[in-house]
N, C-alpha and C. Protein backbone atom coordinates (compact mmCIF):
# COMPACT_ATOMS: atom_id res chain seq x y z
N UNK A 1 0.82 -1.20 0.00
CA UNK A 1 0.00 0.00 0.00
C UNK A 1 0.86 1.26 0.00
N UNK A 2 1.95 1.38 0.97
CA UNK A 2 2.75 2.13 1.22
C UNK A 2 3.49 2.80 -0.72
N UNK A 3 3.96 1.52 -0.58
CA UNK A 3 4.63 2.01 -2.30
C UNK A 3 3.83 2.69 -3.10
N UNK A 4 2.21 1.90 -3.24
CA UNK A 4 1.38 2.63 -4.30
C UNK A 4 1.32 4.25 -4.10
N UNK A 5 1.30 4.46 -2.74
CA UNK A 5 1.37 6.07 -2.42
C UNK A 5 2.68 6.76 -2.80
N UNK A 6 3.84 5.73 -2.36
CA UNK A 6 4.67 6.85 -2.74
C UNK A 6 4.82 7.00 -4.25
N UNK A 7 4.36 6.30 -5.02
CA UNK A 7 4.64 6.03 -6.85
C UNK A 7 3.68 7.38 -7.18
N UNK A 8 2.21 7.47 -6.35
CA UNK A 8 1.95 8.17 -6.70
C UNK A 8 2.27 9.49 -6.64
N UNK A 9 2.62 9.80 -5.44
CA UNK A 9 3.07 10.96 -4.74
C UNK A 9 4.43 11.09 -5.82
N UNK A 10 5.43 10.59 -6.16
CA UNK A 10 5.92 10.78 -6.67
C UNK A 10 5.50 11.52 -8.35
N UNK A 11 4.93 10.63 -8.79
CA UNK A 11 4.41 11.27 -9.98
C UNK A 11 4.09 12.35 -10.04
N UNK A 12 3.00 12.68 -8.42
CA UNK A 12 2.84 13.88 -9.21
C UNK A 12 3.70 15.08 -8.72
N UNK A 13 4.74 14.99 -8.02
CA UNK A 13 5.90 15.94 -7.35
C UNK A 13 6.76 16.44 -9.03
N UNK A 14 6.62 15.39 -10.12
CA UNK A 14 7.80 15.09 -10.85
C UNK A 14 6.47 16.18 -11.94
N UNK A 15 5.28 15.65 -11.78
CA UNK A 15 4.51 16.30 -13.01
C UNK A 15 4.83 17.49 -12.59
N UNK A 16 4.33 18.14 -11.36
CA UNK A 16 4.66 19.82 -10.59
C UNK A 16 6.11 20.24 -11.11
N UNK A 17 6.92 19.84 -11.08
CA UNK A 17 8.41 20.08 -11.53
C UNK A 17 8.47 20.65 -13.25
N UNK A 18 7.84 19.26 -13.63
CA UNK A 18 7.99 19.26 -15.23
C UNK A 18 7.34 20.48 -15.86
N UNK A 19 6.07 21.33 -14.78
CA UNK A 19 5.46 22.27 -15.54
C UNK A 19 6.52 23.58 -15.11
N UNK A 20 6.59 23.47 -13.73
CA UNK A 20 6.78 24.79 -12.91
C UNK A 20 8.14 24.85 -13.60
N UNK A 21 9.71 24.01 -13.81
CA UNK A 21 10.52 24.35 -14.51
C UNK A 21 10.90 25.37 -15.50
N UNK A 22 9.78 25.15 -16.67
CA UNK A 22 9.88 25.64 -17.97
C UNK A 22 9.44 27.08 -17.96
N UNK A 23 8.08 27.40 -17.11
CA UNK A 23 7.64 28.61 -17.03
C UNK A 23 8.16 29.25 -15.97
N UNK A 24 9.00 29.11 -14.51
CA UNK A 24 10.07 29.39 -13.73
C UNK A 24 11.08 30.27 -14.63
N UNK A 25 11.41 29.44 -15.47
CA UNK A 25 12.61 29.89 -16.22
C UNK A 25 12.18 30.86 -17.48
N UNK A 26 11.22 31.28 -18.17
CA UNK A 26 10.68 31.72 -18.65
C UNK A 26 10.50 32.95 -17.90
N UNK A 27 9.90 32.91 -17.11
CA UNK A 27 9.64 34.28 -16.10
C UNK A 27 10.99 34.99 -15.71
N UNK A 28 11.66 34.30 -15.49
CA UNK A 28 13.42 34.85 -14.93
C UNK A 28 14.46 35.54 -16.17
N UNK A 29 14.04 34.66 -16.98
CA UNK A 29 14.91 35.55 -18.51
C UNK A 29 13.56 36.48 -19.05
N UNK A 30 12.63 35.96 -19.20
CA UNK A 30 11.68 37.24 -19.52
C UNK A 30 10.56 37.82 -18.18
N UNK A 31 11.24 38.68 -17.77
CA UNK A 31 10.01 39.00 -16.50
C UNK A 31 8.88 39.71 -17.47
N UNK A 32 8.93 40.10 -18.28
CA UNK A 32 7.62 40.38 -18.57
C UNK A 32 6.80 39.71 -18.95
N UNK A 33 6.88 38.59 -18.90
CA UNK A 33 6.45 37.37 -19.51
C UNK A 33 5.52 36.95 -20.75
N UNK A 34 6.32 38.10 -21.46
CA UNK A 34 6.39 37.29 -22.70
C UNK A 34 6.76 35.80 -23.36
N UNK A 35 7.55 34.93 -22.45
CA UNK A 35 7.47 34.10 -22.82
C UNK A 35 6.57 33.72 -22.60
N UNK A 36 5.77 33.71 -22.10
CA UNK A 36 4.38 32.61 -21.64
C UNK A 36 3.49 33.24 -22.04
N UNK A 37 3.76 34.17 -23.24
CA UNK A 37 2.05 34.80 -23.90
C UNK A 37 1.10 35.70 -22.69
N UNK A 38 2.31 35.99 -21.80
CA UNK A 38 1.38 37.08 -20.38
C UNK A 38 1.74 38.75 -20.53
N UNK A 39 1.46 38.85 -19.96
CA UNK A 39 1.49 40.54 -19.92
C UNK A 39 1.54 41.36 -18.28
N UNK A 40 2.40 42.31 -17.82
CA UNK A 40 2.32 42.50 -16.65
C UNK A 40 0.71 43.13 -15.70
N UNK A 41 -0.12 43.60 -17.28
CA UNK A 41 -0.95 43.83 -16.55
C UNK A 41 -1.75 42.72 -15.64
N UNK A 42 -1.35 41.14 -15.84
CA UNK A 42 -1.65 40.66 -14.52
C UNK A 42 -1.73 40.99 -13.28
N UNK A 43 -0.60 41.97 -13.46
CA UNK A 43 0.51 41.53 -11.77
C UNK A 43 -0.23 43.13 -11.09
N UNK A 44 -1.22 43.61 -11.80
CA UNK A 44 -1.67 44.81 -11.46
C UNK A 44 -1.95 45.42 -9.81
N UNK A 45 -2.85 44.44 -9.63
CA UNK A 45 -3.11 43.94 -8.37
C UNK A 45 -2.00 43.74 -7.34
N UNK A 46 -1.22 42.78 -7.57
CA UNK A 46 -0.19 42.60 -6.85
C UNK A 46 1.19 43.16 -6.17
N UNK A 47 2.17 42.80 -5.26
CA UNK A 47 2.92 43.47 -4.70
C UNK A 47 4.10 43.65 -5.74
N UNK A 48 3.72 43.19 -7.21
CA UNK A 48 5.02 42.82 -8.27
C UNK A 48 4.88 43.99 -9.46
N UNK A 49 5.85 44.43 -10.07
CA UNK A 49 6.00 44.74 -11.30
C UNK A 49 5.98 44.06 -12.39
N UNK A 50 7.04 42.71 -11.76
CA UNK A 50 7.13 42.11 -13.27
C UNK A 50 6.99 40.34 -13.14
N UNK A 51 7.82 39.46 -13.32
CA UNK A 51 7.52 38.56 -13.02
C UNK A 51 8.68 37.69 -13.12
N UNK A 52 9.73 38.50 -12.30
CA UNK A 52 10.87 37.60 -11.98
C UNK A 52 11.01 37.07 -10.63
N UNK A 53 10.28 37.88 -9.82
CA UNK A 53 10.35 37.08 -8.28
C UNK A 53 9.54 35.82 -8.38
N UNK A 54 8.24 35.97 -8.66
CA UNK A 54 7.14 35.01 -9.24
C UNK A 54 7.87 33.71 -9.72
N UNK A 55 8.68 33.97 -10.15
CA UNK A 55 9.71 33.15 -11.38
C UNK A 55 10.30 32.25 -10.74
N UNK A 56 11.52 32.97 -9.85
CA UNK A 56 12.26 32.54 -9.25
C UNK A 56 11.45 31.43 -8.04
N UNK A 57 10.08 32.05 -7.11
CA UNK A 57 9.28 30.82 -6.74
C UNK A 57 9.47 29.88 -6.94
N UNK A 58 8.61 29.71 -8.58
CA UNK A 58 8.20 29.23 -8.91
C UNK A 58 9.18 27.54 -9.83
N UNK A 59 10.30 28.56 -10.19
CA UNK A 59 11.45 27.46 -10.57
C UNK A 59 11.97 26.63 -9.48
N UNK A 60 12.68 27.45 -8.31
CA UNK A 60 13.41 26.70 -7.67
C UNK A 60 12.43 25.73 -6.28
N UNK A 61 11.15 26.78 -6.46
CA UNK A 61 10.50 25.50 -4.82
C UNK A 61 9.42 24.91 -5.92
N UNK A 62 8.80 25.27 -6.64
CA UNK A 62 7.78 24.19 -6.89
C UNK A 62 8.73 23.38 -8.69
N UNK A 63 9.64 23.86 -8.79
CA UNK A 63 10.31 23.14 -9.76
C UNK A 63 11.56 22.62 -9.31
N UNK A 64 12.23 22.77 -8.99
CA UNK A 64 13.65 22.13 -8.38
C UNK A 64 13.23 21.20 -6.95
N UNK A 65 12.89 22.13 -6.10
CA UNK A 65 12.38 21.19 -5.15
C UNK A 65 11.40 20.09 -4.98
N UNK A 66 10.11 20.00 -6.16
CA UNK A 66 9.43 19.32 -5.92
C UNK A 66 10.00 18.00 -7.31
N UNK A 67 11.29 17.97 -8.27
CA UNK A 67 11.79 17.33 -8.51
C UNK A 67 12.92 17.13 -7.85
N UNK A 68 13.40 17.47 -7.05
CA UNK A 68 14.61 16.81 -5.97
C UNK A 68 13.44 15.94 -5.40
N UNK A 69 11.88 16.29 -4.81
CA UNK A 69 11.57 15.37 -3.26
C UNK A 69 10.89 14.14 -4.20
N UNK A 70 10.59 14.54 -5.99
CA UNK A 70 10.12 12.98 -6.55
C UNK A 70 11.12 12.28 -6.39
N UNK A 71 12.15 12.05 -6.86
CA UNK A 71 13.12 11.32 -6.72
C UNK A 71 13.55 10.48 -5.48
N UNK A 72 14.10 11.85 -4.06
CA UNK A 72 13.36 11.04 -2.73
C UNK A 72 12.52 10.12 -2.67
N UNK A 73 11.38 10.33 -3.27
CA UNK A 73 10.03 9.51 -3.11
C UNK A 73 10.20 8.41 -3.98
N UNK A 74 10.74 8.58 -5.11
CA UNK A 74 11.14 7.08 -6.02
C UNK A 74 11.69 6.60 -4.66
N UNK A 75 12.67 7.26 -4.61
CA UNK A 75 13.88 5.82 -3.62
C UNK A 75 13.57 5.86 -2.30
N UNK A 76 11.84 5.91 -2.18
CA UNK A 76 11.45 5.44 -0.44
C UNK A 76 12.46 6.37 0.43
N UNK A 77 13.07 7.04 0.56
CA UNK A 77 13.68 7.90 1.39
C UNK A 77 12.60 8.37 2.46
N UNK A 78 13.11 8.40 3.76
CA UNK A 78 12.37 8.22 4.80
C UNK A 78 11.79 9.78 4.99
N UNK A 79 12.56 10.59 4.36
CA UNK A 79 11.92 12.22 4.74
C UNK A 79 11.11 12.67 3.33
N UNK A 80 10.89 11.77 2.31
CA UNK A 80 9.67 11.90 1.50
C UNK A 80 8.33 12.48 1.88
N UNK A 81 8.42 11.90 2.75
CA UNK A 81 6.86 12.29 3.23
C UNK A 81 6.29 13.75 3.41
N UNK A 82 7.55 14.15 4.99
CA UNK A 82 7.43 15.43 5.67
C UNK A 82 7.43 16.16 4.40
N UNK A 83 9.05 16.13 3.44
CA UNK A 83 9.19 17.01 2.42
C UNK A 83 7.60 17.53 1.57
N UNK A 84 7.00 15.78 1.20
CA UNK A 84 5.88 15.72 0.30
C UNK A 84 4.56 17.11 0.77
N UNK A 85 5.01 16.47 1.97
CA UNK A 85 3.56 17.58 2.84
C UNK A 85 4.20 19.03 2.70
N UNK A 86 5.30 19.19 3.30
CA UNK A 86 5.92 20.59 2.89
C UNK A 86 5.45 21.17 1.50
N UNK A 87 5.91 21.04 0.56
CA UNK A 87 5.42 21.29 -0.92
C UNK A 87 3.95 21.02 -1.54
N UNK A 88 3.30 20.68 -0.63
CA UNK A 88 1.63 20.53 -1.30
C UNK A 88 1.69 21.96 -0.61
N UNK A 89 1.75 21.95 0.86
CA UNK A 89 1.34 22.93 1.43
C UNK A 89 1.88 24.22 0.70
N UNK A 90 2.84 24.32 0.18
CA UNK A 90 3.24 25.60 -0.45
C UNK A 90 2.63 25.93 -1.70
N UNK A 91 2.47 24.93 -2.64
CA UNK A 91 1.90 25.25 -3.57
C UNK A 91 0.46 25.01 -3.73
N UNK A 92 -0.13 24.79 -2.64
CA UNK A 92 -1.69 24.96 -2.16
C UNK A 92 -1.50 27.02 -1.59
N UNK A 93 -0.75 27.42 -0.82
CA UNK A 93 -0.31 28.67 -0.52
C UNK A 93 -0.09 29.20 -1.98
N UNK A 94 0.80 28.73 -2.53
CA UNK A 94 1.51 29.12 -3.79
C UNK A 94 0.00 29.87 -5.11
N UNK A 95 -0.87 29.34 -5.14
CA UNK A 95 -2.04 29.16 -5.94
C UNK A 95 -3.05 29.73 -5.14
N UNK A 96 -2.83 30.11 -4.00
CA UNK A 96 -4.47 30.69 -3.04
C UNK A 96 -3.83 32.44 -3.31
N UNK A 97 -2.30 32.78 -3.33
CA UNK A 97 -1.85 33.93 -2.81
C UNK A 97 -1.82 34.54 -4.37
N UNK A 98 -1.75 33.50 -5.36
CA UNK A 98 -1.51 33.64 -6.64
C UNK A 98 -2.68 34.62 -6.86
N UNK A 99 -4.21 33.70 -7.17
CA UNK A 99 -5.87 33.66 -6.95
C UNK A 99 -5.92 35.43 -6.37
N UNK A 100 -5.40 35.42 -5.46
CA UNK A 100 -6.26 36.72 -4.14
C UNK A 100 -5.32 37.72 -4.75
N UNK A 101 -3.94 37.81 -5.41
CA UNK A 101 -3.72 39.19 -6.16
C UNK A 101 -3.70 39.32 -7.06
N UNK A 102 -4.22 38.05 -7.83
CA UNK A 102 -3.87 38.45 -9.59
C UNK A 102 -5.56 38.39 -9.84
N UNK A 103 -6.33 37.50 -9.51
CA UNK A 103 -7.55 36.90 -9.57
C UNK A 103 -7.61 35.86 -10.28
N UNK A 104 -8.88 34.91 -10.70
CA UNK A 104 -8.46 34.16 -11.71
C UNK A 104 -8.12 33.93 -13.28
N UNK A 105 -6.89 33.81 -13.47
CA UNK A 105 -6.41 33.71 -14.95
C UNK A 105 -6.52 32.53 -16.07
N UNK A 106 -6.52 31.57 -14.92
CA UNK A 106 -6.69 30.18 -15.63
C UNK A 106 -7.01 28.88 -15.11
N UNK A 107 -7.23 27.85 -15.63
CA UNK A 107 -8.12 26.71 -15.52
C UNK A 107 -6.92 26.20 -14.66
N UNK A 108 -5.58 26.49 -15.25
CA UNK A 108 -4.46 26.07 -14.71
C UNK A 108 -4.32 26.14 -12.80
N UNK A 109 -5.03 26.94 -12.44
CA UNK A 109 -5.29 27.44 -10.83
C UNK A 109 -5.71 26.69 -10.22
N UNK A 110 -7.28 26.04 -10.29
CA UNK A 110 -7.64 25.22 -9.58
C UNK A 110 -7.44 24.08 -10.01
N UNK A 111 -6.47 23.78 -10.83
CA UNK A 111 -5.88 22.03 -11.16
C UNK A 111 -4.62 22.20 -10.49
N UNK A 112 -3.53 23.07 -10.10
CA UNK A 112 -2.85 22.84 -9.24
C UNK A 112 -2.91 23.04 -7.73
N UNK A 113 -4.01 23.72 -7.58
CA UNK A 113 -4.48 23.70 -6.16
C UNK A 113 -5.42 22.33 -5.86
N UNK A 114 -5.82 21.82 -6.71
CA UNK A 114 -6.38 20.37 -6.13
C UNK A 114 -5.23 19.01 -5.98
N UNK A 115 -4.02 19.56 -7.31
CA UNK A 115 -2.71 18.37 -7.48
C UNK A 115 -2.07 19.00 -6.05
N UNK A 116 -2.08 20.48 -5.44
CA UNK A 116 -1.33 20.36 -3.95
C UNK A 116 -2.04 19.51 -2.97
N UNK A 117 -3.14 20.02 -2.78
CA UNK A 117 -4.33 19.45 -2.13
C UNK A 117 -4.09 17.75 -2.12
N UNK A 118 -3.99 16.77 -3.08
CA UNK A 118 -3.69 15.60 -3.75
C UNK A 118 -2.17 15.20 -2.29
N UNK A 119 -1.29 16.11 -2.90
CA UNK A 119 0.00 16.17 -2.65
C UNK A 119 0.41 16.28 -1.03
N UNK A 120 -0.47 16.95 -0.66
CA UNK A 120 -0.64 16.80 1.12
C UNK A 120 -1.46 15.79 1.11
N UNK A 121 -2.79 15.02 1.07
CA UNK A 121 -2.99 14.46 1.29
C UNK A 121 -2.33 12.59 1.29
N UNK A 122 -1.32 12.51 0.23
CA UNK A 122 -0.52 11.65 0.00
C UNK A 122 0.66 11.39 0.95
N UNK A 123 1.14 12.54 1.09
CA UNK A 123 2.10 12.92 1.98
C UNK A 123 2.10 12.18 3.49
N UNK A 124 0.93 12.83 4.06
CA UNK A 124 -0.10 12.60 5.12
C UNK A 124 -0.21 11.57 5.28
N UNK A 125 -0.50 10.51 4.22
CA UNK A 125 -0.82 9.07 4.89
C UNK A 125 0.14 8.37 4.26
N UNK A 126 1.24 8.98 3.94
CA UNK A 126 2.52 7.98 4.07
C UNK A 126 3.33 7.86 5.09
N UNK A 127 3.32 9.36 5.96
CA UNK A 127 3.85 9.53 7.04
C UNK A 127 2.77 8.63 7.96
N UNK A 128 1.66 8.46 7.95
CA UNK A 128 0.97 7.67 8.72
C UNK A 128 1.33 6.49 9.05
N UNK A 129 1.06 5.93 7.44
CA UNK A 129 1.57 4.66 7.36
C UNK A 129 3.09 4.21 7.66
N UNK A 130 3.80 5.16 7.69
CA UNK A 130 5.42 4.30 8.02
C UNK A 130 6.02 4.77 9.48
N UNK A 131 4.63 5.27 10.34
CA UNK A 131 5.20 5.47 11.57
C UNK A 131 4.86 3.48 12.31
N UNK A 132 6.20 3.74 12.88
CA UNK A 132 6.40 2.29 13.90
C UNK A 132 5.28 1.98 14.73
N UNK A 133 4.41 0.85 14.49
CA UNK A 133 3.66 0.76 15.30
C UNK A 133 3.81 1.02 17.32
């Protein structure tokens, strides 16, 4: 049972990576984000000008980090879990703080706030499951 969670949990740490990477890095060489077909008047609302802090987020914790903790999670590593819960929780934060200053932009919002949501909850009952009786 244990494994099926972490395969999953893994997957989807590695899917979060595979997106947040490309547009991370996108935002950091183009803060105006033109690469991603955006425009700053998003960020209108918000505490930002442009969209290199956003960027930087977005590459190194929900893209670097949440492909460093799949990998963890491939190889059963015992701090998978905590990590797993760490990173839902942020990018459940990551997508609520997104929502409340930009508003909603895309479909893309509440599919990664349900894959964090997913992502703590996985987390959660792996740490359950591999505490010592």
């Amino acid at each position: 049972m244990i494994r099926k969670l972490q395969i999953a949990l893994g997957v989807i740490q590695a899917f979060v990576a595979l997106g947040a990477l490309p547009a991370g890095f996108s935002m950091i060489v183009q803060p105006d984000g033109s690469g991603l077909g955006m425009t700053t008047k998003f960020l209108l609302e918000s505490p930002f000008t442009n969209f290199f802090i956003p960027g930087l987020f977005l590459f190194f914790v929900n893209g670097l980090a949440n492909l460093t903790v799949s990998i963890l999670t491939f190889r059963r590593n015992k701090h998978s879990g905590r990590l797993g819960l760490i990173l839902g929780f942020m990018l459940v934060g990551w997508i609520a703080i997104q929502v409340w200053s930009t508003g909603y932009i895309s479909f893309m919002q509440p599919m990664f706030f349900v894959i964090g949501l997913a992502e703590i909850i996985l987390a959660y009952l792996i740490l359950n499951l591999s505490r010592p009786e």
